[in-house]
PDB file of N, CA and C in Angstrom:
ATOM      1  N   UNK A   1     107.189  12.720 173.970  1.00  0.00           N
ATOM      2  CA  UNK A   1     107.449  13.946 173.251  1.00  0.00           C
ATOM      3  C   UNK A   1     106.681  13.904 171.934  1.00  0.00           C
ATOM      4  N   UNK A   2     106.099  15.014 171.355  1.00  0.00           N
ATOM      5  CA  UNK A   2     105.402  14.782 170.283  1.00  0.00           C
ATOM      6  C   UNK A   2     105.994  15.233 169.146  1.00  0.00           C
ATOM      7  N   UNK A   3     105.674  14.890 167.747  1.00  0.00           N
ATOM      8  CA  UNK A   3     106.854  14.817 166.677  1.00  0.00           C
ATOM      9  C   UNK A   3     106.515  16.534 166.605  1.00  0.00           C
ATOM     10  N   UNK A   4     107.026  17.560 165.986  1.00  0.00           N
ATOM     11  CA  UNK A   4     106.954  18.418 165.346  1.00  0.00           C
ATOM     12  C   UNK A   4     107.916  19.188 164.172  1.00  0.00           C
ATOM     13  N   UNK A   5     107.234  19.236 163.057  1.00  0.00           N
ATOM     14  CA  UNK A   5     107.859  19.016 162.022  1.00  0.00           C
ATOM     15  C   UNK A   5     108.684  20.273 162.169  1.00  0.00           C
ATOM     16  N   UNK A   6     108.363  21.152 163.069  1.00  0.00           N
ATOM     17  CA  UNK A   6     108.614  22.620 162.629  1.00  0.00           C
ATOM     18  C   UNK A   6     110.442  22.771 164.154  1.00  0.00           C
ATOM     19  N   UNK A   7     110.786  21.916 164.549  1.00  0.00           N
ATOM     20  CA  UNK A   7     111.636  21.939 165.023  1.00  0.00           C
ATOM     21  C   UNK A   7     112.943  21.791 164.084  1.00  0.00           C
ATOM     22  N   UNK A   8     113.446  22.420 165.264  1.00  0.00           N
ATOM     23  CA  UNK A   8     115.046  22.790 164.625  1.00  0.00           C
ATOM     24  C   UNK A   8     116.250  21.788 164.855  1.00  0.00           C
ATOM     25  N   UNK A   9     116.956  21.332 164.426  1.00  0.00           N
ATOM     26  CA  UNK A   9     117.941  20.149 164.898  1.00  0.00           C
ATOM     27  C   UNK A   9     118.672  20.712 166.385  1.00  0.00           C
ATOM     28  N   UNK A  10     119.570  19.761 166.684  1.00  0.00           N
ATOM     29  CA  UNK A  10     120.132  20.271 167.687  1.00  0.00           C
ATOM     30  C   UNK A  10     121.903  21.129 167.183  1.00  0.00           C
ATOM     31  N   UNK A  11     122.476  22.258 168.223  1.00  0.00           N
ATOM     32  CA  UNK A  11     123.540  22.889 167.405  1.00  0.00           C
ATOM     33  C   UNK A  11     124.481  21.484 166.754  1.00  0.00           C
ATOM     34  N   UNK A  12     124.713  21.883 165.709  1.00  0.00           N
ATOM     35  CA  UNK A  12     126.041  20.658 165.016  1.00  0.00           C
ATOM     36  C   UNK A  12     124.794  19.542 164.418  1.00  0.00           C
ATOM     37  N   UNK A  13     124.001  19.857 164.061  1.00  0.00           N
ATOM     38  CA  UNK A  13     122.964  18.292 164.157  1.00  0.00           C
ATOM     39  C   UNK A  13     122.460  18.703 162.606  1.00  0.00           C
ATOM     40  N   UNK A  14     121.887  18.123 162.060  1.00  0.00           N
ATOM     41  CA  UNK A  14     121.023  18.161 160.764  1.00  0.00           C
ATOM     42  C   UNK A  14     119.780  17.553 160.766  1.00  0.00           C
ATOM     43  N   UNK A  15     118.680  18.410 160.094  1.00  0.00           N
ATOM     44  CA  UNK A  15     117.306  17.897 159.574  1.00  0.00           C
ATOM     45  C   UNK A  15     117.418  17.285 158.202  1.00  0.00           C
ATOM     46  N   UNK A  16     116.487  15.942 158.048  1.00  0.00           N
ATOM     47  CA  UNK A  16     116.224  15.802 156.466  1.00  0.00           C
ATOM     48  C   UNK A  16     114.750  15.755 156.838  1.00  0.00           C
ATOM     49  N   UNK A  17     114.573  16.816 155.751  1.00  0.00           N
ATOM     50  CA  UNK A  17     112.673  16.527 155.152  1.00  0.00           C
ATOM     51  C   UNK A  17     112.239  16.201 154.097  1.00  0.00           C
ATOM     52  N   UNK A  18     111.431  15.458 153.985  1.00  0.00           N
ATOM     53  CA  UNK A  18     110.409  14.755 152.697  1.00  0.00           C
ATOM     54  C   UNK A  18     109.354  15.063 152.903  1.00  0.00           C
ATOM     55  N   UNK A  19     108.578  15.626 151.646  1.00  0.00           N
ATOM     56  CA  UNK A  19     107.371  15.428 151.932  1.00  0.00           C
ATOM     57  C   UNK A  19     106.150  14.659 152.718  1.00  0.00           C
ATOM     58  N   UNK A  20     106.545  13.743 152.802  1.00  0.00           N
ATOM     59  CA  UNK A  20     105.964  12.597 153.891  1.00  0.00           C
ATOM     60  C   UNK A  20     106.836  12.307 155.151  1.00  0.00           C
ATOM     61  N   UNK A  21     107.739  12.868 155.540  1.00  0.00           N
ATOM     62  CA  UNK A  21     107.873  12.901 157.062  1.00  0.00           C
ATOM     63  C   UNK A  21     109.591  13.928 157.403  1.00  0.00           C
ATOM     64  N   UNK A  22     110.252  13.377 158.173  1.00  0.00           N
ATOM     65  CA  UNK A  22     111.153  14.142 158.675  1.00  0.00           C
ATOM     66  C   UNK A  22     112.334  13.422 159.771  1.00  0.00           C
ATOM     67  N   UNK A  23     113.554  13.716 159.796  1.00  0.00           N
ATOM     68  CA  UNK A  23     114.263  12.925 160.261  1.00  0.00           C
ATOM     69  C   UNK A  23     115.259  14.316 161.134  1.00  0.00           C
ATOM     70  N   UNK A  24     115.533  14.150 162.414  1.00  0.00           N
ATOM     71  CA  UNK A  24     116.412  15.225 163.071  1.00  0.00           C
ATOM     72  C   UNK A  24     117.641  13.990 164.186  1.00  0.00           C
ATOM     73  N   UNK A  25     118.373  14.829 163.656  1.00  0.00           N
ATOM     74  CA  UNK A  25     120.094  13.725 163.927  1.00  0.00           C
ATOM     75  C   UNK A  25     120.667  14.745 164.453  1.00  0.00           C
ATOM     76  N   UNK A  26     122.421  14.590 165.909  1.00  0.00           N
ATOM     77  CA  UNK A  26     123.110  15.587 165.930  1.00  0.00           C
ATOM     78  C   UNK A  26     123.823  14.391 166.954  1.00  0.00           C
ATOM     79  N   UNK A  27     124.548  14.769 167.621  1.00  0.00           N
ATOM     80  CA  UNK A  27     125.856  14.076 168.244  1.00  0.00           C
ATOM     81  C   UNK A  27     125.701  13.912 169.571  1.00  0.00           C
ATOM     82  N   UNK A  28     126.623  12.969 170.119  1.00  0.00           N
ATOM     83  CA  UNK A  28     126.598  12.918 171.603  1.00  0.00           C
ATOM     84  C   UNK A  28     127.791  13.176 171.827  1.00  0.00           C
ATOM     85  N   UNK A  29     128.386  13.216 173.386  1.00  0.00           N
ATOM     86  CA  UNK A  29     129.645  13.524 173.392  1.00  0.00           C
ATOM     87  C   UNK A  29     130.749  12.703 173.137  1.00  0.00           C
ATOM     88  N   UNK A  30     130.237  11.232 172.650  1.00  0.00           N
ATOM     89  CA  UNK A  30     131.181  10.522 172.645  1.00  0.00           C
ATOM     90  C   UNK A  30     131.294  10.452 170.615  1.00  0.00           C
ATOM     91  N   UNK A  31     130.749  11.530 170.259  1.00  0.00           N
ATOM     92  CA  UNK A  31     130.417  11.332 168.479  1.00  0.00           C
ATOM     93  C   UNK A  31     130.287  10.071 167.918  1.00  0.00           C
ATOM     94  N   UNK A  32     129.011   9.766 168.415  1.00  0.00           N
ATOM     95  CA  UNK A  32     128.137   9.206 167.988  1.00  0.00           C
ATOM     96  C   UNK A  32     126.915   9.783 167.291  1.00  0.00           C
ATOM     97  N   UNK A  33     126.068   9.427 166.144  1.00  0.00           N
ATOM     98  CA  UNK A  33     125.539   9.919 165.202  1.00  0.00           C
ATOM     99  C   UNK A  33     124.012   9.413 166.054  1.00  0.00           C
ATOM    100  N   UNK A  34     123.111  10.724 166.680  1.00  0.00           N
ATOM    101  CA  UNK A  34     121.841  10.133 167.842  1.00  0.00           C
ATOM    102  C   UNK A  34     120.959  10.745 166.556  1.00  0.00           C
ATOM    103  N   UNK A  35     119.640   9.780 166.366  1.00  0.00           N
ATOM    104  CA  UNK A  35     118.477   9.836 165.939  1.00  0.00           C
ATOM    105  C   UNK A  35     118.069  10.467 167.039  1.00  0.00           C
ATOM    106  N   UNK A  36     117.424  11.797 166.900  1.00  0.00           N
ATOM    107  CA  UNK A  36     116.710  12.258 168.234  1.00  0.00           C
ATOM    108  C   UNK A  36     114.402  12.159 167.591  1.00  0.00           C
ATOM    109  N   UNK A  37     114.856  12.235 166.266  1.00  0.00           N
ATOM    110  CA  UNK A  37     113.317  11.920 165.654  1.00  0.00           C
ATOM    111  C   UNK A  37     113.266  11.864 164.465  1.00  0.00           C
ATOM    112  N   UNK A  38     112.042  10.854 164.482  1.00  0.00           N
ATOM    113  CA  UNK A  38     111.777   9.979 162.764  1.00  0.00           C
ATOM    114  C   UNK A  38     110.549   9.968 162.535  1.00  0.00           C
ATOM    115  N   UNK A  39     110.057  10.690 162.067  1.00  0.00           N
ATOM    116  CA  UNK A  39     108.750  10.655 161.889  1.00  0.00           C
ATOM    117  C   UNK A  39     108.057  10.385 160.119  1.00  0.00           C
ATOM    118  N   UNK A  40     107.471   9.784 160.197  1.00  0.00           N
ATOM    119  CA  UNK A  40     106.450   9.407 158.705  1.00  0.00           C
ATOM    120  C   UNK A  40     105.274   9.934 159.010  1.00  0.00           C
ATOM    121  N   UNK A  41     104.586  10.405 157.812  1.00  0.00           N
ATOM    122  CA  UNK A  41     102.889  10.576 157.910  1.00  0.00           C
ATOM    123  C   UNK A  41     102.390   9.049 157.534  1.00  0.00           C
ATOM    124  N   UNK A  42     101.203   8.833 158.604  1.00  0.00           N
ATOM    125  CA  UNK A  42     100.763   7.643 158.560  1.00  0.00           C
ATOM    126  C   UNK A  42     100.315   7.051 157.076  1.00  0.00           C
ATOM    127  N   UNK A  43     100.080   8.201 156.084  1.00  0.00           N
ATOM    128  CA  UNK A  43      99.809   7.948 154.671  1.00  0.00           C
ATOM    129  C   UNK A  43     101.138   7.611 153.630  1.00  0.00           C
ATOM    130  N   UNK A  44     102.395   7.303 154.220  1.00  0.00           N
ATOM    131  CA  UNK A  44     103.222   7.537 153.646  1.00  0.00           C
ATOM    132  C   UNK A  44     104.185   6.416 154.126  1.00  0.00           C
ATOM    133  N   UNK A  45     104.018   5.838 154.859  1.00  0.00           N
ATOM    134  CA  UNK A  45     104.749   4.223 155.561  1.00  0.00           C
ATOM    135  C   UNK A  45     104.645   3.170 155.235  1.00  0.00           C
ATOM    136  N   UNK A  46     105.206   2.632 154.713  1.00  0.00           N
ATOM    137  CA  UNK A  46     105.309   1.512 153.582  1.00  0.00           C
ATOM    138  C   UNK A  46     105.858   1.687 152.922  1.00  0.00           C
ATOM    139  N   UNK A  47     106.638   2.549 152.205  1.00  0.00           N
ATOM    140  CA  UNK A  47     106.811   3.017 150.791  1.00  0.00           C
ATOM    141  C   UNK A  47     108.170   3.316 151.312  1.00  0.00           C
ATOM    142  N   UNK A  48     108.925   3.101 152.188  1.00  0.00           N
ATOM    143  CA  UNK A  48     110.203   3.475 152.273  1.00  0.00           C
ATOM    144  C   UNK A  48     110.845   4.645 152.133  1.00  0.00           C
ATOM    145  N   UNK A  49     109.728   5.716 153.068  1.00  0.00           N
ATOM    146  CA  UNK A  49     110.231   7.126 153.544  1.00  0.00           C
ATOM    147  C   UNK A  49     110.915   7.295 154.486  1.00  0.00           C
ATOM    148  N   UNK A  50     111.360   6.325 155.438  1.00  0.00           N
ATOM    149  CA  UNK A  50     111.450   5.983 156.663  1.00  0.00           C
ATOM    150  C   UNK A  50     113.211   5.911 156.335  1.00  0.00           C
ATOM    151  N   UNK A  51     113.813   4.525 155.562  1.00  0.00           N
ATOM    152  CA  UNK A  51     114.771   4.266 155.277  1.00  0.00           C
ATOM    153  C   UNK A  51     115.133   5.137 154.426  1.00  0.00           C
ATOM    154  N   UNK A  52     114.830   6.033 153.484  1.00  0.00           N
ATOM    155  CA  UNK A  52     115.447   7.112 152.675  1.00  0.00           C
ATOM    156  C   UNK A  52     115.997   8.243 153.634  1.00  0.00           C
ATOM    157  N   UNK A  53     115.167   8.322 154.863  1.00  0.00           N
ATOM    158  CA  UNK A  53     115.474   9.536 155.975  1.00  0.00           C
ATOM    159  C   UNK A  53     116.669   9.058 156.693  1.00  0.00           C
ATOM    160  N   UNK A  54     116.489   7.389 156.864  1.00  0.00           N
ATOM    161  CA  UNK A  54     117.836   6.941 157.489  1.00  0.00           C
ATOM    162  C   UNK A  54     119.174   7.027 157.023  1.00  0.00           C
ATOM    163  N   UNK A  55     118.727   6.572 155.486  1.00  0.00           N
ATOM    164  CA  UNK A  55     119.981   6.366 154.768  1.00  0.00           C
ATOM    165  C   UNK A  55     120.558   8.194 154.450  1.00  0.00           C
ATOM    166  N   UNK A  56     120.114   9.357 154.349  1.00  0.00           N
ATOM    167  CA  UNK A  56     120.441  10.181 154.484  1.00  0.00           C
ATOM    168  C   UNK A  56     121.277  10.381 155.608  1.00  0.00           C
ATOM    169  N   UNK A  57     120.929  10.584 156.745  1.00  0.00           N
ATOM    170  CA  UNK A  57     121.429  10.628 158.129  1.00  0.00           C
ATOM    171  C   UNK A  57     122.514  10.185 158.001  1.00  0.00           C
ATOM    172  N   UNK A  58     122.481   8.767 157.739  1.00  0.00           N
ATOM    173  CA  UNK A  58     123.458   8.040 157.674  1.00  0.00           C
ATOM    174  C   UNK A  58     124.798   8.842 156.558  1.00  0.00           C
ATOM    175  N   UNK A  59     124.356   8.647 155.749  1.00  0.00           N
ATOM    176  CA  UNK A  59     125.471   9.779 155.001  1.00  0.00           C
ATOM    177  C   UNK A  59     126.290  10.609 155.219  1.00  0.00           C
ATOM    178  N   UNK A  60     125.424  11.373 156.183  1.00  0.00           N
ATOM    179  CA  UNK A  60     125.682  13.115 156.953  1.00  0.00           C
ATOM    180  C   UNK A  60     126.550  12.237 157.727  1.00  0.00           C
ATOM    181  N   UNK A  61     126.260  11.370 158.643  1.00  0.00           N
ATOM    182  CA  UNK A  61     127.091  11.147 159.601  1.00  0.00           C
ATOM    183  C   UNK A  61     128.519  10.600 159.364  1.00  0.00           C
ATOM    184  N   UNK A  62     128.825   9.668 158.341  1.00  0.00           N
ATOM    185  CA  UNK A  62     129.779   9.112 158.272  1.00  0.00           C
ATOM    186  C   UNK A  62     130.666  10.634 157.560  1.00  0.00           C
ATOM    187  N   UNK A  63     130.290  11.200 156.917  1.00  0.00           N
ATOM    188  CA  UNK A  63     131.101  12.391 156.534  1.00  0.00           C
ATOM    189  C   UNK A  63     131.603  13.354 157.573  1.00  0.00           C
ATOM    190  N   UNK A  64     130.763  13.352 158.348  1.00  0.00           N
ATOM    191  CA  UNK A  64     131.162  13.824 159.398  1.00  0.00           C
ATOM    192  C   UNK A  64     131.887  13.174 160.961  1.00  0.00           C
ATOM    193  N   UNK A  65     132.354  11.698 160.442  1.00  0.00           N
ATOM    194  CA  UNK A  65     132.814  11.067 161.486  1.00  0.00           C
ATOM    195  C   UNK A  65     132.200  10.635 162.431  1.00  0.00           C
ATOM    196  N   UNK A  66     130.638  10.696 162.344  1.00  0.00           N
ATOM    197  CA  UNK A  66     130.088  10.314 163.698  1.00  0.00           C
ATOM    198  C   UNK A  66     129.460   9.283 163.476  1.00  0.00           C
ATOM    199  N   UNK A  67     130.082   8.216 164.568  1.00  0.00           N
ATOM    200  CA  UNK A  67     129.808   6.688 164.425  1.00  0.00           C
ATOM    201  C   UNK A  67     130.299   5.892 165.488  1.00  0.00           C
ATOM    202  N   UNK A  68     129.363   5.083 165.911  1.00  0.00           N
ATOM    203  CA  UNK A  68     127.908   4.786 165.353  1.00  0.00           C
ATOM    204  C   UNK A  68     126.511   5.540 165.563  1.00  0.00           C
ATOM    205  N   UNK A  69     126.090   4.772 164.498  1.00  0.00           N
ATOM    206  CA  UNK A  69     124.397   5.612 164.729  1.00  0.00           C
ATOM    207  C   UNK A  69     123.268   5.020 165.796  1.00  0.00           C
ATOM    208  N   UNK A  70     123.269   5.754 166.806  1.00  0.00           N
ATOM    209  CA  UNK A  70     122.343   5.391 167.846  1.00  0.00           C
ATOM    210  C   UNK A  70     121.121   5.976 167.829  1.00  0.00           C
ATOM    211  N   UNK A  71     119.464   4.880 168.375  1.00  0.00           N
ATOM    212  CA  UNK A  71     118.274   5.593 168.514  1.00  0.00           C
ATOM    213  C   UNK A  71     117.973   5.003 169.790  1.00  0.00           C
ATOM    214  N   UNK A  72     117.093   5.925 170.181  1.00  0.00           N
ATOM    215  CA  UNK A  72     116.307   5.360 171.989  1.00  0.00           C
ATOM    216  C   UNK A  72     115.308   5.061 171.298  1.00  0.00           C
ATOM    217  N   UNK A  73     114.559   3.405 171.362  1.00  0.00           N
ATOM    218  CA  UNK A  73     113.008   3.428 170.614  1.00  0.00           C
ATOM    219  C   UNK A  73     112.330   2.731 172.105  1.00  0.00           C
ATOM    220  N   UNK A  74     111.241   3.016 172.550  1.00  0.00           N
ATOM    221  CA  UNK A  74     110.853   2.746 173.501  1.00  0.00           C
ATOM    222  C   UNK A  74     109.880   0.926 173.196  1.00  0.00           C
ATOM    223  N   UNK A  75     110.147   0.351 173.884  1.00  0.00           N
ATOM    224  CA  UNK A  75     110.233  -1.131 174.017  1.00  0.00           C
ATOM    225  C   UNK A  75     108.406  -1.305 173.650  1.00  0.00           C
ATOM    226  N   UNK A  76     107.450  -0.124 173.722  1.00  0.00           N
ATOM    227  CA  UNK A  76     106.194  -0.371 173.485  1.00  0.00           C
ATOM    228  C   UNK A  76     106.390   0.190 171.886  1.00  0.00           C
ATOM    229  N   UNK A  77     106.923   0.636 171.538  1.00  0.00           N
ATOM    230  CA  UNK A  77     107.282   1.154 169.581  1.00  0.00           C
ATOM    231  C   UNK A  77     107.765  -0.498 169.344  1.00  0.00           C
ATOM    232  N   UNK A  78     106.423  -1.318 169.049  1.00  0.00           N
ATOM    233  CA  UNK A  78     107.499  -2.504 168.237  1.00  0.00           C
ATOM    234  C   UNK A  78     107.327  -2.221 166.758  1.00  0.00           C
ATOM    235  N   UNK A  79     106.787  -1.513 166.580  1.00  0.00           N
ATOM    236  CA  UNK A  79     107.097  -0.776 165.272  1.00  0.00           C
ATOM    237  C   UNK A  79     108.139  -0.065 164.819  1.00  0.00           C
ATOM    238  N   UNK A  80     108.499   0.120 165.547  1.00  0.00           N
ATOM    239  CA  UNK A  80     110.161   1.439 165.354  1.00  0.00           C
ATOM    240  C   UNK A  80     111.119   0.309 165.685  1.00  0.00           C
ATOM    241  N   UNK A  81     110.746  -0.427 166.492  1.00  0.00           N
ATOM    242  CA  UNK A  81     112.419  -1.638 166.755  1.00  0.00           C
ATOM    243  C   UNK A  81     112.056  -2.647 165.867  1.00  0.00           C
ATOM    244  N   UNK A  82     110.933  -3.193 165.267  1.00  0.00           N
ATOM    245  CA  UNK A  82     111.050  -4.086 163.618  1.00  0.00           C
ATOM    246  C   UNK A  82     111.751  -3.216 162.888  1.00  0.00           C
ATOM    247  N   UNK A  83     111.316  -2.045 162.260  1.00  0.00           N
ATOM    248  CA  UNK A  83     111.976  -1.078 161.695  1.00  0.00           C
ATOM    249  C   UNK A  83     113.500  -0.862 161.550  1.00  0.00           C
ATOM    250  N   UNK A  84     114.175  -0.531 163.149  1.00  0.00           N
ATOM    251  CA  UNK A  84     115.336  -0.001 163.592  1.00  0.00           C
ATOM    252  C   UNK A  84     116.237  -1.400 163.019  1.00  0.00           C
ATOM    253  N   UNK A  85     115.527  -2.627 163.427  1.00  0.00           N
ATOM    254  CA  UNK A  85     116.262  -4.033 163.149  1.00  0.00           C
ATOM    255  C   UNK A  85     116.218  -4.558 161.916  1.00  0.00           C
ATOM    256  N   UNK A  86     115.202  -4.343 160.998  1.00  0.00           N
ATOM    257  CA  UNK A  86     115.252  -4.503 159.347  1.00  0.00           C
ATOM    258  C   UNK A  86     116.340  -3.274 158.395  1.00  0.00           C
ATOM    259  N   UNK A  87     116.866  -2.524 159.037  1.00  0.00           N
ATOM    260  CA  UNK A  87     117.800  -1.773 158.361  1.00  0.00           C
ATOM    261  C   UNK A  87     119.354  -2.099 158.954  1.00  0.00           C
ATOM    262  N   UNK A  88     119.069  -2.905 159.691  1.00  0.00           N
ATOM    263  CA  UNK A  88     120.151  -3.436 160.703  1.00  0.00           C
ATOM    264  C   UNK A  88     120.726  -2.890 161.733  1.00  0.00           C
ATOM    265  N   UNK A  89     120.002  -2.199 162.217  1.00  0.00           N
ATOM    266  CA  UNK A  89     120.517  -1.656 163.967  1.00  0.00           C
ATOM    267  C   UNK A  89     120.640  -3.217 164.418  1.00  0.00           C
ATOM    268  N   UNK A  90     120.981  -2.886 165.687  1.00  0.00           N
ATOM    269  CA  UNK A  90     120.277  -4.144 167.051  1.00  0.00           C
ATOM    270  C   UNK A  90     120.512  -3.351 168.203  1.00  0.00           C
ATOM    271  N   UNK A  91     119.491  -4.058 168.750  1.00  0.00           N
ATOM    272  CA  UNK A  91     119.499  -3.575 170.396  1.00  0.00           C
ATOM    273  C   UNK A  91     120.608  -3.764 171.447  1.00  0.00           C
ATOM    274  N   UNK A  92     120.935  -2.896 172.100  1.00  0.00           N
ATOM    275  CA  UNK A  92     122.074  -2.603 172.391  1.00  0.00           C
ATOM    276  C   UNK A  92     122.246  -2.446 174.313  1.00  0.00           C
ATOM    277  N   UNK A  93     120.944  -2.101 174.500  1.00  0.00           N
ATOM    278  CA  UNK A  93     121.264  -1.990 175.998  1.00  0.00           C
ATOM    279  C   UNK A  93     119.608  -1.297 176.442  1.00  0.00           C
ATOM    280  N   UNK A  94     119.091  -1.723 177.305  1.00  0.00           N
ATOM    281  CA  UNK A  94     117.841  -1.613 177.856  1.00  0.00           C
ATOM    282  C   UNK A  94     118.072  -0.087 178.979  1.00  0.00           C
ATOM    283  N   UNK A  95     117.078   0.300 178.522  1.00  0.00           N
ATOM    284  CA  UNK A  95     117.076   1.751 179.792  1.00  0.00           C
ATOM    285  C   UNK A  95     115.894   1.750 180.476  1.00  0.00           C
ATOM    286  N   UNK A  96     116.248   2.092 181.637  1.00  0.00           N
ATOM    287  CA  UNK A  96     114.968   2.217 182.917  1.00  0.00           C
ATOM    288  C   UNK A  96     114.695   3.430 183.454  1.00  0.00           C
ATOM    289  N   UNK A  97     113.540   3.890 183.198  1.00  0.00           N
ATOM    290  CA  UNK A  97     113.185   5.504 183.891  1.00  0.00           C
ATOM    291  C   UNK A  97     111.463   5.047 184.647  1.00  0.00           C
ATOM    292  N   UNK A  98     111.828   5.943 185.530  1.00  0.00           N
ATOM    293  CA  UNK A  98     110.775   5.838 186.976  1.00  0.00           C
ATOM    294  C   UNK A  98     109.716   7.316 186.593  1.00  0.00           C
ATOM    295  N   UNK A  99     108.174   6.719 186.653  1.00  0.00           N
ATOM    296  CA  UNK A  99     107.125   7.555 185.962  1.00  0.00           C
ATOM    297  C   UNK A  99     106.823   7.491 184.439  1.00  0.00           C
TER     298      UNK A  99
END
């Protein structure tokens, strides 16, 4: 799926934007707080735009009861799971899709 800044959260869900990238969050049915996208501009990573988008989210969510905070990062993003694991996620359960 490709990032686009110009999307809308999902109903019940919230966007945070920064100038350098964008973060879209909303719930599952078990209210849990789902990262559905995290995006940085490649000029702007390093600098901890990434974790300011999280730690927002994160905010929204606990105010709103939804917890825990779950992301799908695909096992070739070892960039997004260093990431996901330096703010302290951990991996949680492996998923398998065919194609």
């Amino acid at each position: 799926m490709p990032f686009n800044p110009n999307q809308d959260p999902p109903q019940g869900g919230i966007k945070f934007q920064m100038n350098g990238g964008y973060i879209i969050a909303g719930m599952n049915e078990d209210m849990c707080c789902v990262i559905h996208e995290l995006y940085v501009n490649p000029e702007d990573r390093r600098k901890g735009t990434a974790s300011m988008l999280v730690a927002a989210v994160r905010g929204w969510a606990k105010s709103e009861g939804l917890w825990p905070m779950i992301v799908e990062c695909s096992p070739k993003n070892e960039v997004g799971m260093k990431f996901y694991e330096a703010i302290g996620m951990r991996q949680v359960s492996i998923v398998y899709q065919e194609g």
